[in-house]
Structures are given as C-alpha cells and as structure tokens.
C-alpha atoms as a PDB file:
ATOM      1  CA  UNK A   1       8.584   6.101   3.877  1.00  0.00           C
ATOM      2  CA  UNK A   2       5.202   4.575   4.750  1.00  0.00           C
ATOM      3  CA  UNK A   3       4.537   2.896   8.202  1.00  0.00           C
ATOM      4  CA  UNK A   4       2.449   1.081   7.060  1.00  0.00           C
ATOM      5  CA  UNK A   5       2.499  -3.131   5.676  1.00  0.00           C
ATOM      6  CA  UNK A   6       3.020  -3.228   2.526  1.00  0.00           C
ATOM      7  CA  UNK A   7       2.187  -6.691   0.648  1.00  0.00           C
ATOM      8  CA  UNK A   8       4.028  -7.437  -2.594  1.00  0.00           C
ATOM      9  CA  UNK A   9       4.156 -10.038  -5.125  1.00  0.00           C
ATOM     10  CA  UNK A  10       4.576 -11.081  -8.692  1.00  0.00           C
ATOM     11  CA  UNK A  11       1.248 -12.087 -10.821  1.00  0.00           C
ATOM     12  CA  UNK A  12       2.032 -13.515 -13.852  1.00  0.00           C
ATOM     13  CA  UNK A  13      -1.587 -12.818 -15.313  1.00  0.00           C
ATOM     14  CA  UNK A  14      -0.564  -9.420 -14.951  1.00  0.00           C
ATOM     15  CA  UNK A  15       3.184  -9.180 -15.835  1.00  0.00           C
ATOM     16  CA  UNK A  16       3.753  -6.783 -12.893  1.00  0.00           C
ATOM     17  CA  UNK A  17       4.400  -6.725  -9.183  1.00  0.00           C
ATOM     18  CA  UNK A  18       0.999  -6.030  -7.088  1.00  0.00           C
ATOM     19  CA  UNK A  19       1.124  -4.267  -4.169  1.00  0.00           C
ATOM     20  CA  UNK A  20      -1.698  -4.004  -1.341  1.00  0.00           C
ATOM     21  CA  UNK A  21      -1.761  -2.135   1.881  1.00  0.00           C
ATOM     22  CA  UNK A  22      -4.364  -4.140   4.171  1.00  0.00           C
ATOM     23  CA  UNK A  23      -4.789  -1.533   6.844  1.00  0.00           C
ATOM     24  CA  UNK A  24      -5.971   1.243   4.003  1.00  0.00           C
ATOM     25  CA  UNK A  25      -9.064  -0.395   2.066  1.00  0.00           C
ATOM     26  CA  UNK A  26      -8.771  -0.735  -1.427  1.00  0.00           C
ATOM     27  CA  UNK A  27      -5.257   0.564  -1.348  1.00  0.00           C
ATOM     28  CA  UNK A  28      -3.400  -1.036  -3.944  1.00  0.00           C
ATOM     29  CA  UNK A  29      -0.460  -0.250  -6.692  1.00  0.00           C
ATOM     30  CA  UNK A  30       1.504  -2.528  -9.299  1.00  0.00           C
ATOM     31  CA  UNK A  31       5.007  -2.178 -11.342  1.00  0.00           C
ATOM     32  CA  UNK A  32       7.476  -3.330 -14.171  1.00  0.00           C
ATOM     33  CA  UNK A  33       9.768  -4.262 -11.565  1.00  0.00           C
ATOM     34  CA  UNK A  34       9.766  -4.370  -7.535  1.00  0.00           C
ATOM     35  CA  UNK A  35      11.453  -0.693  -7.161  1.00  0.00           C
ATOM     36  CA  UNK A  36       8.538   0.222  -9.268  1.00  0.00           C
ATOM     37  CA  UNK A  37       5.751  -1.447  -7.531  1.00  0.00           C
ATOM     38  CA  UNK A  38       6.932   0.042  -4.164  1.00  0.00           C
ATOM     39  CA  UNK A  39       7.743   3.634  -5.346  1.00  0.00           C
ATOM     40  CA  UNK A  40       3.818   3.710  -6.962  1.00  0.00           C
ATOM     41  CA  UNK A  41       2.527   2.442  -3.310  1.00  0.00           C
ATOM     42  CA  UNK A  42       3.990   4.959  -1.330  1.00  0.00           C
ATOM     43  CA  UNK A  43       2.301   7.750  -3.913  1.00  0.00           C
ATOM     44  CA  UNK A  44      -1.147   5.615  -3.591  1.00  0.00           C
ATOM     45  CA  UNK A  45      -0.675   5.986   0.474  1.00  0.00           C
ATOM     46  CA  UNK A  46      -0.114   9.849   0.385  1.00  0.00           C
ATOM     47  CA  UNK A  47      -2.846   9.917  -1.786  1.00  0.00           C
ATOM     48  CA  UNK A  48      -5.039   7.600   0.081  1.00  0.00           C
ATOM     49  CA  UNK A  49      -4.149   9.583   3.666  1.00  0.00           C
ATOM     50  CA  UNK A  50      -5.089  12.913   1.486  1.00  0.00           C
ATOM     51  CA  UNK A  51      -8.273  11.947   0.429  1.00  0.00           C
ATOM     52  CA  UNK A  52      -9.147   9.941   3.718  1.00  0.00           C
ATOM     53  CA  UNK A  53      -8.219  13.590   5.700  1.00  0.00           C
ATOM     54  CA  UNK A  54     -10.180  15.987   2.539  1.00  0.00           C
ATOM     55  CA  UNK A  55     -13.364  13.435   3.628  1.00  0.00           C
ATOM     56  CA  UNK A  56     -13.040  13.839   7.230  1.00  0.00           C
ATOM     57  CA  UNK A  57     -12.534   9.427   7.267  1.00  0.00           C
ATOM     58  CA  UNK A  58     -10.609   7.747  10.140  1.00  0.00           C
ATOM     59  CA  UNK A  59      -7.996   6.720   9.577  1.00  0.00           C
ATOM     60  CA  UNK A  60      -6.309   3.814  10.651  1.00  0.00           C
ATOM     61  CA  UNK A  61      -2.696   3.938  12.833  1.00  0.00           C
ATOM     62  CA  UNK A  62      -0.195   1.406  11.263  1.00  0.00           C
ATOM     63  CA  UNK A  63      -0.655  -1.664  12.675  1.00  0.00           C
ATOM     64  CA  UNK A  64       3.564  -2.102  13.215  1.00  0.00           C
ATOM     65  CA  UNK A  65       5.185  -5.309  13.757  1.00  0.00           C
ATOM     66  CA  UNK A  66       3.934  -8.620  14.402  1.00  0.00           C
ATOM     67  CA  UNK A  67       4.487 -10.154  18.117  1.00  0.00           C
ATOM     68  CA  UNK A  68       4.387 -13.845  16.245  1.00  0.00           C
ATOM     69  CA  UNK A  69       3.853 -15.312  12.361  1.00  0.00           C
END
C-alpha cells in the first residue's frame, strides 16, 4: 500500500473514477468502479517509483498527513 495521497473522484465525461497522485507528476489512473480506480493507482506508483529509480530522478518522500484542512 502506497504512502502516498491519493486523489479520487468520479467524472462523468469519462464514466470512470480518476485518480491522481500530486506528489508524483503526471501520475494518474482511472476505473469502472472505486476498487478499480485504486487497485490501477497503486500499479501506476510502482511503476512510476521504477522508472523514476531506472532514470536516476528524485524522488519525492510522501508528503503524510495534513497538520490542518
């Protein structure tokens, strides 16, 4: 399981739940159903964190909790 935030919501244009992950750039997933949608995201992270460590990128420490909202 990821440590990092994972954003998730319905979008009717697409007929799927979006995910994003706003401390990896550009790392996004979607799914028929919310299980879906967060199942796909964790295999986009791995994949991300892979590719980020084959490239010799930085990459970012989760971000954890808010202190306030």
């Amino acid at each position: 399981m990821s440590k990092y935030e994972i954003i998730i919501y319905w979008s009717e244009i697409d007929n799927a739940y979006i995910t994003e992950v706003p401390e990896l750039s550009g790392c996004m997933a979607d799914g028929k159903t919310y299980s879906e949608a967060l199942k796909n995201t964790e295999t986009v992270i791995a994949e991300w964190l892979e590719t980020a460590c084959s490239l010799n990128r930085e990459i970012p420490a989760p971000r954890g909790k808010l202190i306030y909202a």
